[in-house]
N, C-alpha and C. Protein backbone atom coordinates (compact mmCIF):
# COMPACT_ATOMS: atom_id res chain seq x y z
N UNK A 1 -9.33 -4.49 -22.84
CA UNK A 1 -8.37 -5.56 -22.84
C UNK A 1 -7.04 -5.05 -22.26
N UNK A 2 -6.66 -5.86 -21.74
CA UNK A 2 -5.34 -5.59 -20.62
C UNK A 2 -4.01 -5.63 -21.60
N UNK A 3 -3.27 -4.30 -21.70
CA UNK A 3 -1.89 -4.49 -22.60
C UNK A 3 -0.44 -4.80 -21.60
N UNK A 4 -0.20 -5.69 -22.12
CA UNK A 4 1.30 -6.27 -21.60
C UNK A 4 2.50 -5.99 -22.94
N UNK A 5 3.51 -5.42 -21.82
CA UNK A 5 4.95 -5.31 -22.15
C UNK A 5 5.94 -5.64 -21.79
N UNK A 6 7.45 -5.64 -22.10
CA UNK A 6 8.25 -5.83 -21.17
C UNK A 6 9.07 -5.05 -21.11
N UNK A 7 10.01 -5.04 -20.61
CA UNK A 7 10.74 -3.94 -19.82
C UNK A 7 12.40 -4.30 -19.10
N UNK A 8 13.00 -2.92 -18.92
CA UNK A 8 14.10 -3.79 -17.89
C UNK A 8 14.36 -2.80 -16.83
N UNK A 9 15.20 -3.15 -15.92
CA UNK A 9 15.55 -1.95 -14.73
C UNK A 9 17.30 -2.19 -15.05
N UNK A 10 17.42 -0.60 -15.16
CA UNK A 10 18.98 -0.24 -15.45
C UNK A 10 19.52 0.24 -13.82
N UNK A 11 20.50 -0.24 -14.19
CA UNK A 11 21.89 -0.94 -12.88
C UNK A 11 21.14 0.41 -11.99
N UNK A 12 20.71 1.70 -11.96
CA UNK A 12 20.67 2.68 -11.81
C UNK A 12 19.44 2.74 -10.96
N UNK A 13 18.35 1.72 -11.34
CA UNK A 13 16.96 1.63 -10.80
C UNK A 13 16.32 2.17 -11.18
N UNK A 14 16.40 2.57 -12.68
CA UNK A 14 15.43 3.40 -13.32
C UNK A 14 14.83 1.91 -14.59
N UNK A 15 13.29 2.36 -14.82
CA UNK A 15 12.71 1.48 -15.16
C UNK A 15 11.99 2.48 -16.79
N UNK A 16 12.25 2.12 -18.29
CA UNK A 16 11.60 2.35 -19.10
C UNK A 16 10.54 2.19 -19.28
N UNK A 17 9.46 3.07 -18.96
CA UNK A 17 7.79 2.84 -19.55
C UNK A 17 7.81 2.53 -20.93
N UNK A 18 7.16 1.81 -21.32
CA UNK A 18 7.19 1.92 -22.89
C UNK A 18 6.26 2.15 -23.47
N UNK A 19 6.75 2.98 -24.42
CA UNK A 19 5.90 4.57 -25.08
C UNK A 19 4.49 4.04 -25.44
N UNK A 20 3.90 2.62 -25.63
CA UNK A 20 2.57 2.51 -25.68
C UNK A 20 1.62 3.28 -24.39
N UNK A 21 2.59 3.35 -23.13
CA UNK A 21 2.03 2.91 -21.99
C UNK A 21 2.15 4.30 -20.89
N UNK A 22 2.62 5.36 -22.17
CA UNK A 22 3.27 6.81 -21.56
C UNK A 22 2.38 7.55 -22.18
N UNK A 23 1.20 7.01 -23.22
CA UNK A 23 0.48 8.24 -23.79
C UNK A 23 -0.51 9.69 -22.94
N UNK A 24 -0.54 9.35 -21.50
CA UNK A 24 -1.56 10.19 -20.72
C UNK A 24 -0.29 10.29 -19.78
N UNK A 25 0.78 10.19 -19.34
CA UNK A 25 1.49 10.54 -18.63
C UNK A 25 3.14 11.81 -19.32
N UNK A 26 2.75 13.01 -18.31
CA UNK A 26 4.22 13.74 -18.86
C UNK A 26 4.56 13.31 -17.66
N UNK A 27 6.43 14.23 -18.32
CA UNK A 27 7.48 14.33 -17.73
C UNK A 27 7.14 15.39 -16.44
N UNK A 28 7.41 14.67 -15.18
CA UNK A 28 6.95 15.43 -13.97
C UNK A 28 5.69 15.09 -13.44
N UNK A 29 5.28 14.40 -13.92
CA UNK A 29 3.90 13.51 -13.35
C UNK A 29 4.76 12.38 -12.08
N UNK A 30 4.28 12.78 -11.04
CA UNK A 30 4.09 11.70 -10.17
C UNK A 30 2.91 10.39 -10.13
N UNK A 31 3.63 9.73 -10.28
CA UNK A 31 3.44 8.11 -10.05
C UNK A 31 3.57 7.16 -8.71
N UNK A 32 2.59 6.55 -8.36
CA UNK A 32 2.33 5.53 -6.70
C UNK A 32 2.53 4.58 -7.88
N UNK A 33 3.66 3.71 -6.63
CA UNK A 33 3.99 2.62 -6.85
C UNK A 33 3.43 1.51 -5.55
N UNK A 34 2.66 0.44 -5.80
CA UNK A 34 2.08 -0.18 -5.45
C UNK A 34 2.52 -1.75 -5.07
N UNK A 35 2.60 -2.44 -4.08
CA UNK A 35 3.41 -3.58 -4.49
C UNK A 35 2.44 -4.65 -3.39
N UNK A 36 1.86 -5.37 -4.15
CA UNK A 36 0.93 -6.45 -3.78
C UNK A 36 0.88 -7.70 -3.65
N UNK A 37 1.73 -8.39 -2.61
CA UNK A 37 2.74 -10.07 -3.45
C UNK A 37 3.31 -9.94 -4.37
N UNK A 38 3.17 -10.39 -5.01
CA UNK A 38 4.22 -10.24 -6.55
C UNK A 38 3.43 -9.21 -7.00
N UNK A 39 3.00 -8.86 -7.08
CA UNK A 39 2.36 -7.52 -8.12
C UNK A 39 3.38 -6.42 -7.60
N UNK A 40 3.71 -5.80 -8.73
CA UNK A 40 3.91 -4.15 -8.80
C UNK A 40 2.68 -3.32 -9.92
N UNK A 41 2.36 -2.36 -9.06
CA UNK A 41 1.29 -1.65 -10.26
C UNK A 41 1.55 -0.23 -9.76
N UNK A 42 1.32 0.66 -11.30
CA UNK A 42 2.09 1.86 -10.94
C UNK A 42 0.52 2.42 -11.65
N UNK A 43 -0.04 3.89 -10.60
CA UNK A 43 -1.17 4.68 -11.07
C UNK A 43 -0.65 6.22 -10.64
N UNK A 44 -1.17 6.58 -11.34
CA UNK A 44 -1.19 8.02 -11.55
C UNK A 44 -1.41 8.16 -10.04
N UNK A 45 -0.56 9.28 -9.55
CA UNK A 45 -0.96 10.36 -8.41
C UNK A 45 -2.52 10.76 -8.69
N UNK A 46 -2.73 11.60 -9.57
CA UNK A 46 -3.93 12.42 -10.07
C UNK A 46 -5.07 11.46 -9.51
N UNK A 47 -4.71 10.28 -9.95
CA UNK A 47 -6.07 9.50 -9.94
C UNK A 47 -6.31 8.74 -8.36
N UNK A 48 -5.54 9.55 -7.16
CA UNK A 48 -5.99 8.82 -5.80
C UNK A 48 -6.18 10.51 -5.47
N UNK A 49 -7.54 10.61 -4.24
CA UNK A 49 -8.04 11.46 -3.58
C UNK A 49 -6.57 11.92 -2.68
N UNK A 50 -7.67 13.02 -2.03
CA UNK A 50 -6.56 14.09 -1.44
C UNK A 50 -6.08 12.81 0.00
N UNK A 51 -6.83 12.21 0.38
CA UNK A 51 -6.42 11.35 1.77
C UNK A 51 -5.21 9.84 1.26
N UNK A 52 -4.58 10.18 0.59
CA UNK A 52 -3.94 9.30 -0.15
C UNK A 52 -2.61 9.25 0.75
N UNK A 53 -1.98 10.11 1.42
CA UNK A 53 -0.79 9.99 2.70
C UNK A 53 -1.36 9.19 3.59
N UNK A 54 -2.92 9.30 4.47
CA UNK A 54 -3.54 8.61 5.21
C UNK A 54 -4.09 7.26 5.03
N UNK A 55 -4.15 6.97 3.64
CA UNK A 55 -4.36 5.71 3.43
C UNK A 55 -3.32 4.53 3.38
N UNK A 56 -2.05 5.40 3.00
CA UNK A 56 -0.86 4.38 2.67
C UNK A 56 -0.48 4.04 4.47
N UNK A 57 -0.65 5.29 5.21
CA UNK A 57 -0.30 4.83 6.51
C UNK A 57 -0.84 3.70 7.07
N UNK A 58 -2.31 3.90 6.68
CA UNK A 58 -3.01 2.60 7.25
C UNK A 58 -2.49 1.84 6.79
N UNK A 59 -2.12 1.72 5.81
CA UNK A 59 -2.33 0.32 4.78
C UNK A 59 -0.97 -0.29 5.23
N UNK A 60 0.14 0.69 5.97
CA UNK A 60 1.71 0.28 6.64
C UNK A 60 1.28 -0.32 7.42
N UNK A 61 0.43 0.18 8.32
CA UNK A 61 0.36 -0.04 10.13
C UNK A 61 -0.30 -1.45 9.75
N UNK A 62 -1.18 -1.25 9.38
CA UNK A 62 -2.27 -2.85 9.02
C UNK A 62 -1.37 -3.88 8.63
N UNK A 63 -0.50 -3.73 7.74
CA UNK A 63 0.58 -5.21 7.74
C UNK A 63 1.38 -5.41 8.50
N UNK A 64 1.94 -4.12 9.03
CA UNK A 64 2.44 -4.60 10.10
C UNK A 64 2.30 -5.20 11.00
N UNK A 65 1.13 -5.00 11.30
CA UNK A 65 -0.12 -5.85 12.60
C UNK A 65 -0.22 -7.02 12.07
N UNK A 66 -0.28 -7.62 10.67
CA UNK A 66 -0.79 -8.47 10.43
C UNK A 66 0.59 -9.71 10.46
N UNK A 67 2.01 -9.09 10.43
CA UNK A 67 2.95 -9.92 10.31
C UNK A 67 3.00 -9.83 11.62
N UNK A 68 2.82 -9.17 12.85
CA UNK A 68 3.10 -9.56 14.00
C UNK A 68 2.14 -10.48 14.56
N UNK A 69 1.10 -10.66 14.23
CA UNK A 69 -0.09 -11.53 14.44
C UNK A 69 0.65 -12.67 13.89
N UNK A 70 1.16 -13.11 12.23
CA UNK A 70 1.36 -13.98 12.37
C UNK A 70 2.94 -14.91 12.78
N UNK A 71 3.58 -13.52 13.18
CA UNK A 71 4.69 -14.44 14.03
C UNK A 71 4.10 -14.52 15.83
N UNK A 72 3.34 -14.73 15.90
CA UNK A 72 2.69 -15.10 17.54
C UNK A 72 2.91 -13.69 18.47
N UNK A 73 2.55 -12.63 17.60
CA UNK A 73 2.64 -11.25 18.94
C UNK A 73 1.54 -10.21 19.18
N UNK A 74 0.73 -11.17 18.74
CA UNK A 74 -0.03 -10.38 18.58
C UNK A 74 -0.69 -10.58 20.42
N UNK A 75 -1.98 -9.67 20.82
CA UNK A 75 -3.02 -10.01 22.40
C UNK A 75 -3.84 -11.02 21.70
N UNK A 76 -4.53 -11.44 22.76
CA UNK A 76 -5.75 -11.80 22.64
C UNK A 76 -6.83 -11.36 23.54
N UNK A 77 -7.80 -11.13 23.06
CA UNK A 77 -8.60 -10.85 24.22
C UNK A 77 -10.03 -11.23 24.15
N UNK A 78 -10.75 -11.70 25.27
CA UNK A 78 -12.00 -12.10 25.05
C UNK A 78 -13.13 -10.62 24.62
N UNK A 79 -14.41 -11.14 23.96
CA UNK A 79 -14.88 -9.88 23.49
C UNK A 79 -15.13 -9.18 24.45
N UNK A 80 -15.65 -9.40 25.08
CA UNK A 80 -16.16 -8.58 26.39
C UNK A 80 -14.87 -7.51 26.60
N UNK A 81 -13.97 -7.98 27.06
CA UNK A 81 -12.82 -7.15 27.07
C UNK A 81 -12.62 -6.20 25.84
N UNK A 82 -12.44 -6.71 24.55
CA UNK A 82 -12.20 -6.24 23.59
C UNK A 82 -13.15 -4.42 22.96
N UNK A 83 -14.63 -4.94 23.60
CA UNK A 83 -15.07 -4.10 23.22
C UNK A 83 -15.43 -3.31 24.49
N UNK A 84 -14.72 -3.39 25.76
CA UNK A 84 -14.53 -2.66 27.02
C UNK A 84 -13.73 -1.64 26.47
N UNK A 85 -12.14 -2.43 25.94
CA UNK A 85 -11.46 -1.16 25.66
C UNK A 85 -11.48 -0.36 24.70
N UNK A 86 -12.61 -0.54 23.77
CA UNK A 86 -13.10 0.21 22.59
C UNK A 86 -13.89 1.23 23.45
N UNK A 87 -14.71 0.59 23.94
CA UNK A 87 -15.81 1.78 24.65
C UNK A 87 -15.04 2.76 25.68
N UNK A 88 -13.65 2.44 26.11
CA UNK A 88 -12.74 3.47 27.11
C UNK A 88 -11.66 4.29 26.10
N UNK A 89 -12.19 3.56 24.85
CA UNK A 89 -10.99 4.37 24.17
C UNK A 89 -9.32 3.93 24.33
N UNK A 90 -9.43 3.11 24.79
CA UNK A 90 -7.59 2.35 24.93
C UNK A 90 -7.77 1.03 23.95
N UNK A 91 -7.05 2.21 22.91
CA UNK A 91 -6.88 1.61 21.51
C UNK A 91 -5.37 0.46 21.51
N UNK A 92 -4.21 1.55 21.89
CA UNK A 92 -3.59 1.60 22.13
C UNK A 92 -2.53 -0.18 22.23
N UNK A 93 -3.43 -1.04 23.22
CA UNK A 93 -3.30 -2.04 23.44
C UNK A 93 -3.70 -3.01 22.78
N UNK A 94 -4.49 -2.68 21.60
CA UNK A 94 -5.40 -3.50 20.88
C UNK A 94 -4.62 -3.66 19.84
């Protein structure tokens, strides 16, 4: 079952865990902060694999693509093309 609390953020930007919610975390534990539409969710470092720098990159580049797509900037290209420049390797443009 899912535990909910509440909380506040001091003028400072520091945010109180509350001590239900600190029992597996010390002082000096790094924490990913996560932010999903309205969601914020905070997980343990420990608990993402070693490719965890490479994933957040993607996960930058990919929205970024995805807000330029939807303000009209994105190419288009017919498949044929599309998977021409896959097979030449000119990613680049895609």
């Amino acid at each position: 079952m899912a535990q909910i609390d509440i909380t506040r953020m001091s003028s400072k930007g520091q945010v109180v865990i509350p001590l239900e919610f600190r029992n597996e975390i010390k002082e000096g534990d790094k924490i990913i902060i996560i932010k999903n539409n309205e969601q914020i969710i905070l997980k343990k470092a420990s608990e993402f694999d070693k490719n965890l720098e490479e994933d957040l990159e993607f996960a930058r580049r990919t929205e970024k693509a995805w807000q330029e797509i939807k303000a009209g900037k994105g190419k288009k290209y017919s498949q044929e093309e599309f998977f021409k420049r896959l097979h030449n390797g000119n990613f680049k443009d895609l």
